[in-house]
C-alpha atoms as a PDB file:
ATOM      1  CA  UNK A   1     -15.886  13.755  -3.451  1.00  0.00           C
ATOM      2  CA  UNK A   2     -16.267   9.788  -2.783  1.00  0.00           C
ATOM      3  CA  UNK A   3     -18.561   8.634  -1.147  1.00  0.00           C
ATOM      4  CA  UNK A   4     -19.799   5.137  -0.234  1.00  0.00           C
ATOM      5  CA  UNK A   5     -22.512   4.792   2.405  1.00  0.00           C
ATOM      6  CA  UNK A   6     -23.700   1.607   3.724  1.00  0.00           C
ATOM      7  CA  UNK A   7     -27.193   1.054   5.139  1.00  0.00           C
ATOM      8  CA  UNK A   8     -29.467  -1.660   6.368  1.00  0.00           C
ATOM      9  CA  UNK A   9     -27.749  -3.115   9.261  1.00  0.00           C
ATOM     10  CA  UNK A  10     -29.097  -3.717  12.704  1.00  0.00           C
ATOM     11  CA  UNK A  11     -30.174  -6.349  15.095  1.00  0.00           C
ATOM     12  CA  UNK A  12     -31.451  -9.915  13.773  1.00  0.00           C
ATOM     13  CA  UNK A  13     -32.593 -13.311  15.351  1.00  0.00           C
ATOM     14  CA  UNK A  14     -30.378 -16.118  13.945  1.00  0.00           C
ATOM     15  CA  UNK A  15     -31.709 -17.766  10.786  1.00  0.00           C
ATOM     16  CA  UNK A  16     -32.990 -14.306   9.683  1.00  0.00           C
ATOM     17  CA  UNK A  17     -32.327 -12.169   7.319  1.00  0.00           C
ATOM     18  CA  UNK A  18     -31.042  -8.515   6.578  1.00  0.00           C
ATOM     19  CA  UNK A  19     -30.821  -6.600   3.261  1.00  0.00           C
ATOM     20  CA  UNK A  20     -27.815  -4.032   3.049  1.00  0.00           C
ATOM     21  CA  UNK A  21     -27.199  -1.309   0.513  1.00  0.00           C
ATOM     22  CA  UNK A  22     -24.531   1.010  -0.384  1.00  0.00           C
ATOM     23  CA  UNK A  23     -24.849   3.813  -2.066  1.00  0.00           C
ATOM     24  CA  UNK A  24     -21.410   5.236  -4.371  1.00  0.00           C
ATOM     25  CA  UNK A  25     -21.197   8.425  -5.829  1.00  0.00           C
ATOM     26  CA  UNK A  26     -18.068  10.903  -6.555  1.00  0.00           C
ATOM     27  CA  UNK A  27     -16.956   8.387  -8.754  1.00  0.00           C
ATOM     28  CA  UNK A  28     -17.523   5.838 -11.875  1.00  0.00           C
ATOM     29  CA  UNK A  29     -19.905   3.456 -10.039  1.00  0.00           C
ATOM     30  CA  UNK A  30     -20.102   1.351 -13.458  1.00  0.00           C
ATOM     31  CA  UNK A  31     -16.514   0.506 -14.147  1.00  0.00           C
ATOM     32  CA  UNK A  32     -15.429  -0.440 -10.316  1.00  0.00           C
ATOM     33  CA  UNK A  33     -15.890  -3.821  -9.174  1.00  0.00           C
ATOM     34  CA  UNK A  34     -17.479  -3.473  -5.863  1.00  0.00           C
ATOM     35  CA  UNK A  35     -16.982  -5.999  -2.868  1.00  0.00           C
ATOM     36  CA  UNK A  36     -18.318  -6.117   1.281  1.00  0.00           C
ATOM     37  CA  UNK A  37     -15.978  -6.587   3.589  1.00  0.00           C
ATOM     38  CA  UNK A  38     -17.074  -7.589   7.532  1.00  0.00           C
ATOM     39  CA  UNK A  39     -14.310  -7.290  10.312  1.00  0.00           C
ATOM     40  CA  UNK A  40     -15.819  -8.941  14.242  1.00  0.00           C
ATOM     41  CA  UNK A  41     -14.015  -7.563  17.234  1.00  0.00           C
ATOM     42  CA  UNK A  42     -10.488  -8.852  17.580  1.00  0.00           C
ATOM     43  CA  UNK A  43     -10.734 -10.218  14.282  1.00  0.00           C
ATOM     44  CA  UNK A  44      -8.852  -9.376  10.929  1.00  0.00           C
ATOM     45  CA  UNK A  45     -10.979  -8.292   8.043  1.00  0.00           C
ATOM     46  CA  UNK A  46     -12.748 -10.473   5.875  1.00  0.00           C
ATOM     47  CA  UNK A  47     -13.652 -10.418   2.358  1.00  0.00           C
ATOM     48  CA  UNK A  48     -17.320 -11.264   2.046  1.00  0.00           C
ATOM     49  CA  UNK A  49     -18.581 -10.983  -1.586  1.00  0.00           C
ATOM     50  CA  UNK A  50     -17.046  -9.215  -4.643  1.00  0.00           C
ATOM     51  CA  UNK A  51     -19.132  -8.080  -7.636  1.00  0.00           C
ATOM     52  CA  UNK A  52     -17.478  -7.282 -11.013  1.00  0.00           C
ATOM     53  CA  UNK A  53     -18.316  -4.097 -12.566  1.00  0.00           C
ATOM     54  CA  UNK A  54     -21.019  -4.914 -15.362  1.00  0.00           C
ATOM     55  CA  UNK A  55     -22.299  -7.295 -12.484  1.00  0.00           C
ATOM     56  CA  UNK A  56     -21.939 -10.349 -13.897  1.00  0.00           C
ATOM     57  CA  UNK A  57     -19.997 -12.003 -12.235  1.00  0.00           C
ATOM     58  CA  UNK A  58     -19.851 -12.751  -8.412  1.00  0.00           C
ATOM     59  CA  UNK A  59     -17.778 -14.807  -5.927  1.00  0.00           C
ATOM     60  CA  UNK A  60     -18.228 -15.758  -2.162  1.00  0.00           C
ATOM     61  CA  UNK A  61     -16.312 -16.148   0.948  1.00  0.00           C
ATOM     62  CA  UNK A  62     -16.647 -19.708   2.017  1.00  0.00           C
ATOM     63  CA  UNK A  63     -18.139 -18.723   5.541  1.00  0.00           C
ATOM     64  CA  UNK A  64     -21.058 -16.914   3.613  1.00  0.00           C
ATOM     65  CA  UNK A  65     -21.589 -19.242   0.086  1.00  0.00           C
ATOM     66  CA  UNK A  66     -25.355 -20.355  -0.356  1.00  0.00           C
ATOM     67  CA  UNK A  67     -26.405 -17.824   2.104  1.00  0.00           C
ATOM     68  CA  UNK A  68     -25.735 -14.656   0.841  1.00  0.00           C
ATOM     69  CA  UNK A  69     -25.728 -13.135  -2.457  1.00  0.00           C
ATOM     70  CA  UNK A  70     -24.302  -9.448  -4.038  1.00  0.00           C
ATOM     71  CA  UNK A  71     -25.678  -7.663  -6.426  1.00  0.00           C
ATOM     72  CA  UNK A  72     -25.549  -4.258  -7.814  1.00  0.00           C
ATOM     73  CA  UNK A  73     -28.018  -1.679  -9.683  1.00  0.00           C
ATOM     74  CA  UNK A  74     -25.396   0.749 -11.590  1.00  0.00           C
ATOM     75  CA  UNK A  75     -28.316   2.833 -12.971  1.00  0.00           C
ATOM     76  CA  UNK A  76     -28.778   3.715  -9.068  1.00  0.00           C
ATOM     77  CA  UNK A  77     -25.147   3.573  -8.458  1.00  0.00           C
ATOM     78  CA  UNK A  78     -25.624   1.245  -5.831  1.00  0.00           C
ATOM     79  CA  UNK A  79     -24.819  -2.260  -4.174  1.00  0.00           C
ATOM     80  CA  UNK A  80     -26.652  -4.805  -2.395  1.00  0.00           C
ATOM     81  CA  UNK A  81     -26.233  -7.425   0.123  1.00  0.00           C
ATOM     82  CA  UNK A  82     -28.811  -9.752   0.627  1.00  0.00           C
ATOM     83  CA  UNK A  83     -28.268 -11.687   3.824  1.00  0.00           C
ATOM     84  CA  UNK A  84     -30.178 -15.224   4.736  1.00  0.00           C
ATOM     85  CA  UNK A  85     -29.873 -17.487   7.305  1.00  0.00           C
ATOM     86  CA  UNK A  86     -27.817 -15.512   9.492  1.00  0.00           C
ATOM     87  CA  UNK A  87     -25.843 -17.139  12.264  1.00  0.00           C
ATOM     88  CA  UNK A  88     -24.402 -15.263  15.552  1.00  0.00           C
ATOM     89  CA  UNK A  89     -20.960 -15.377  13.488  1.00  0.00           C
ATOM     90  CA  UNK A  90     -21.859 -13.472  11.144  1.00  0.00           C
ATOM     91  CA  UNK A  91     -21.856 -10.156  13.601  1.00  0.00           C
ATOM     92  CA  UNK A  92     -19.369  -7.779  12.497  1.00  0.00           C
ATOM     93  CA  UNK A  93     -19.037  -4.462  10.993  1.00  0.00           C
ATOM     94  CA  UNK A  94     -19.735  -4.891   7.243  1.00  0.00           C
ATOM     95  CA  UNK A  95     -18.109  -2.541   4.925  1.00  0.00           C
ATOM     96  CA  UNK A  96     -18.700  -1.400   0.969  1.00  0.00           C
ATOM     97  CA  UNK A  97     -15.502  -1.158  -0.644  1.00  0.00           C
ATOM     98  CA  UNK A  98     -14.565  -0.095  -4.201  1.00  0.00           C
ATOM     99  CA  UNK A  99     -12.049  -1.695  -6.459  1.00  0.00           C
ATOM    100  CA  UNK A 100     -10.151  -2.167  -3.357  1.00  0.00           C
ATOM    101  CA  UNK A 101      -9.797   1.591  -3.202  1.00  0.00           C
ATOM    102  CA  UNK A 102     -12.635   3.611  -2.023  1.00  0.00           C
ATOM    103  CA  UNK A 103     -14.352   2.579   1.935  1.00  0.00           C
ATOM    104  CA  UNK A 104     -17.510   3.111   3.128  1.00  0.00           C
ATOM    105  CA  UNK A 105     -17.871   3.861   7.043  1.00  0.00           C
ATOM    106  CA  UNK A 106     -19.191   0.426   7.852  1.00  0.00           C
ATOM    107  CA  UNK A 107     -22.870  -0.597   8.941  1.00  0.00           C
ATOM    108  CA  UNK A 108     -23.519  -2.961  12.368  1.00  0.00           C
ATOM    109  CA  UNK A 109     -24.689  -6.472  11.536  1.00  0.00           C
ATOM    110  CA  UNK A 110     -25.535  -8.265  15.339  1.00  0.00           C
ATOM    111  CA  UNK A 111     -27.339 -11.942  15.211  1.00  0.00           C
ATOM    112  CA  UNK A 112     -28.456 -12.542  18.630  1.00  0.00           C
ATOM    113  CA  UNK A 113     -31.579 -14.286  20.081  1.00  0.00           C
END
């Protein structure tokens, strides 16, 4: 069974920063790429950050480039999300996805003062 759980979200000042996780298992952690997705309310899903399997290489939406960074442990079957310098746009509902297949439930991200 598949399984991608996200963790680490929650409630942040602006300019702050927040560290999320998601942990994979049910499947080949090592040979999926893995990316975050974040969708805000009455907005259309956005790809964040994408990490390619052997984790070497990375890429960035443009909202998020310089700020945040992915990266992934595969011994731990996990991925990371290190957040800095968060701005109120950045709430949304951030999501772990694998190889554009496999969706984790999603993990609150609000930047409020």
């Amino acid at each position: 069974q598949v399984q991608l759980v996200e963790s680490g979200g929650g409630l942040v000042q602006p300019g702050g920063s927040l560290r999320l996780s998601c942990a994979a298992s049910g499947f080949t952690f090592s040979s999926y790429a893995m990316n975050w997705y974040r969708q805000a309310p009455g907005k259309e899903r956005e790809l964040v950050a994408t990490i390619s399997p052997g984790g070497g290489i990375t890429n960035y939406g443009d909202s998020v480039k310089g700020r945040f960074t992915v990266s992934r442990d595969n011994a731990k079957n996990t991925v990371y999300l290190q957040m800095n310098s968060l701005k109120p746009e950045d709430t949304a509902v951030y999501y772990c996805n694998a190889g554009a297949r496999y969706w984790g439930q999603g993990t609150q991200v609000t930047v409020s003062s």
